[in-house]
C-alpha atoms as a PDB file:
ATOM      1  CA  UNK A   1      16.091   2.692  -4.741  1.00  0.00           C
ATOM      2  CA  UNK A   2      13.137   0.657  -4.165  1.00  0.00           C
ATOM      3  CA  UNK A   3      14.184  -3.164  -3.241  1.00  0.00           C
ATOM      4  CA  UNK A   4      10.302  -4.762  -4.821  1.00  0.00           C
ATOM      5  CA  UNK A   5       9.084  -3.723  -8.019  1.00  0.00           C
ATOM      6  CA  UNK A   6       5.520  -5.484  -8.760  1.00  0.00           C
ATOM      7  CA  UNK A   7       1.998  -5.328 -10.872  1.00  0.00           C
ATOM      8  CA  UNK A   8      -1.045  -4.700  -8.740  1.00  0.00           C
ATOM      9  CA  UNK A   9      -3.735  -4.957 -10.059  1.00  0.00           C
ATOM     10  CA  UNK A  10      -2.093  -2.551 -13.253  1.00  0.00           C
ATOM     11  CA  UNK A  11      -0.921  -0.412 -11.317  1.00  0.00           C
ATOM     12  CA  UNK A  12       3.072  -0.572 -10.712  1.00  0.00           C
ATOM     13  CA  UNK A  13       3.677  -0.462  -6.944  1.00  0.00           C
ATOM     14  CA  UNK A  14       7.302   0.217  -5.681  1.00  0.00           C
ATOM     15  CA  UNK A  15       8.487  -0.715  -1.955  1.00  0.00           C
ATOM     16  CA  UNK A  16      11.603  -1.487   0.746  1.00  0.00           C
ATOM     17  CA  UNK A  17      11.402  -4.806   1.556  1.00  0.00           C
ATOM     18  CA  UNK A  18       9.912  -4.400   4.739  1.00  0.00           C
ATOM     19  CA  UNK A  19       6.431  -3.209   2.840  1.00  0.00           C
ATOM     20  CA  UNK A  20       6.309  -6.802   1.052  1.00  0.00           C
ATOM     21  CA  UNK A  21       3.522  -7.538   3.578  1.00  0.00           C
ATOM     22  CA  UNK A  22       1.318  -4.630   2.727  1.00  0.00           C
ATOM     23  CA  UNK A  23       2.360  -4.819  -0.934  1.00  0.00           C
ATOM     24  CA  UNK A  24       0.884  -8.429  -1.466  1.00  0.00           C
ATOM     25  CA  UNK A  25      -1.687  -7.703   1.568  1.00  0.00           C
ATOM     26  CA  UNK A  26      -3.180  -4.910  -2.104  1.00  0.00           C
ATOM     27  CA  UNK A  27      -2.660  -7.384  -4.629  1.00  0.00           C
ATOM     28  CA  UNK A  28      -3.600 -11.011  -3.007  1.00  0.00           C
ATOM     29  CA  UNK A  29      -5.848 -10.527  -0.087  1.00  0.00           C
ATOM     30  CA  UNK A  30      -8.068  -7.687  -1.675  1.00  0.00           C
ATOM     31  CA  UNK A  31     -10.089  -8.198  -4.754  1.00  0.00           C
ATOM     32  CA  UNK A  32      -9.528  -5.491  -7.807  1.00  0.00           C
ATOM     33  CA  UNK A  33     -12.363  -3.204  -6.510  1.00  0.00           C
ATOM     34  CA  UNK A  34     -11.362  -3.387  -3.029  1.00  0.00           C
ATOM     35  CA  UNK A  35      -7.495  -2.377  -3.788  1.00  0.00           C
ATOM     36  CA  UNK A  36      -8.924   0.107  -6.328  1.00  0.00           C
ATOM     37  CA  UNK A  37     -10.436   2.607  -3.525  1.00  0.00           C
ATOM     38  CA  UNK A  38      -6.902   2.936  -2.301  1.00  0.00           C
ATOM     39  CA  UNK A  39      -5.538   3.458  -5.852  1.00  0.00           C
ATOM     40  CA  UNK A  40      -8.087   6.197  -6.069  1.00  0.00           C
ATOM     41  CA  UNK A  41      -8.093   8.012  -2.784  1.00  0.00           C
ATOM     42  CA  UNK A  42      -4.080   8.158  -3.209  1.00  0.00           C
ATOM     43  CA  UNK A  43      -4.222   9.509  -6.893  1.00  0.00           C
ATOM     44  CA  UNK A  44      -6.887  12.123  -5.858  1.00  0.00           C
ATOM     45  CA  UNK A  45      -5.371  12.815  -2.176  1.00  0.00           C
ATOM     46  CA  UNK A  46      -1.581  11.885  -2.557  1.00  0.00           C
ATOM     47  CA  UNK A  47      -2.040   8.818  -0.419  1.00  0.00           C
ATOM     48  CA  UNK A  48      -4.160   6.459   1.011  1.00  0.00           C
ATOM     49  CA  UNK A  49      -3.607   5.063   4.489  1.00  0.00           C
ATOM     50  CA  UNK A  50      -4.252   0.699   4.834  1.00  0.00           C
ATOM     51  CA  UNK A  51      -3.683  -1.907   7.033  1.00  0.00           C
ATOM     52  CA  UNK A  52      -3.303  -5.726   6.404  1.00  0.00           C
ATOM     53  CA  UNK A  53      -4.953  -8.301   8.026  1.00  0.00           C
ATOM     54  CA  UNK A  54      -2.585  -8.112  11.116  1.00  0.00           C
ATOM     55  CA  UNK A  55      -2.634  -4.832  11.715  1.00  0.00           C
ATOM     56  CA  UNK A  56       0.403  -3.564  10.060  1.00  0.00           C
ATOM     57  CA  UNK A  57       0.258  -0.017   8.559  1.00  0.00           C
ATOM     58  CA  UNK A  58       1.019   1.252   5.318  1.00  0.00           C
ATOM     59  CA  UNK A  59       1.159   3.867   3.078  1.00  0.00           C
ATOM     60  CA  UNK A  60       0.141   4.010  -0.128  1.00  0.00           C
ATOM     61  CA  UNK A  61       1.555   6.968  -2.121  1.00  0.00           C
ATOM     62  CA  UNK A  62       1.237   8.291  -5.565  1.00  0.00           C
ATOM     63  CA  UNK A  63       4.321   9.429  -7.358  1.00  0.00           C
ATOM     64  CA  UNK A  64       4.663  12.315 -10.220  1.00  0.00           C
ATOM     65  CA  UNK A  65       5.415   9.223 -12.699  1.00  0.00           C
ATOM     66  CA  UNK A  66       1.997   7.473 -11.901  1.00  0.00           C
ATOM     67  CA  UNK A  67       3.453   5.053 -10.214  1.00  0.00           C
ATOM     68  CA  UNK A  68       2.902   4.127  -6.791  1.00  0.00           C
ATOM     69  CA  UNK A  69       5.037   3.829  -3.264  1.00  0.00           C
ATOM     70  CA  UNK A  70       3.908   1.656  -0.589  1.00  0.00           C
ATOM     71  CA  UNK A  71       5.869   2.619   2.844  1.00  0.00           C
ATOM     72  CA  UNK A  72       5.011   1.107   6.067  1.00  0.00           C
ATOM     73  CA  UNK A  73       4.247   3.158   9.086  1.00  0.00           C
ATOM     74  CA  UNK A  74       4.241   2.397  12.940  1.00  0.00           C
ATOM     75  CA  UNK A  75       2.207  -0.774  13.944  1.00  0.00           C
ATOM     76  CA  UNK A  76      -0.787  -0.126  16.259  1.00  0.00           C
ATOM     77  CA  UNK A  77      -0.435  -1.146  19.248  1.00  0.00           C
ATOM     78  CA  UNK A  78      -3.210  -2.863  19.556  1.00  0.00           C
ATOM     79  CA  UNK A  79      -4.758  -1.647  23.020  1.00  0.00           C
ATOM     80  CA  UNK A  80      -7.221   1.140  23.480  1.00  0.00           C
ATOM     81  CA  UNK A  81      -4.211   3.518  24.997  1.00  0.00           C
END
């Protein structure tokens, strides 16, 4: 069961709570139309791959109920290698 529940940007957005980062990163740090390309590329593709501003990575998932899972993934390191 997911531990954050929130609204972003109308769309209901579901996460553990080590995605709280990447979950605020879509609803506080990106404008509407900015989170909206994510919205859309997941909806059309199954998920959309983001980053916040440092560098943590997340996805964002559509689910068969039209809601939407944020899950994070491996930081990048950082380096070139």
């Amino acid at each position: 069961m997911s531990d954050i529940k929130q609204d972003v940007h109308g769309h209901k957005v579901l996460g553990e709570s080590n995605t709280k980062n990447g979950i605020n990163h879509l609803d506080h740090k990106l404008d509407r139309a900015e989170a909206e390309v994510f919205f859309k590329q997941a909806k059309m593709h199954g998920e959309a791959e983001f980053e916040d501003e440092k560098g943590r990575n997340y996805t964002l998932t559509r689910n068969s109920d039209a809601t939407y899972t944020v899950e994070k993934r491996k930081d990048s390191g950082g380096g070139w290698f």
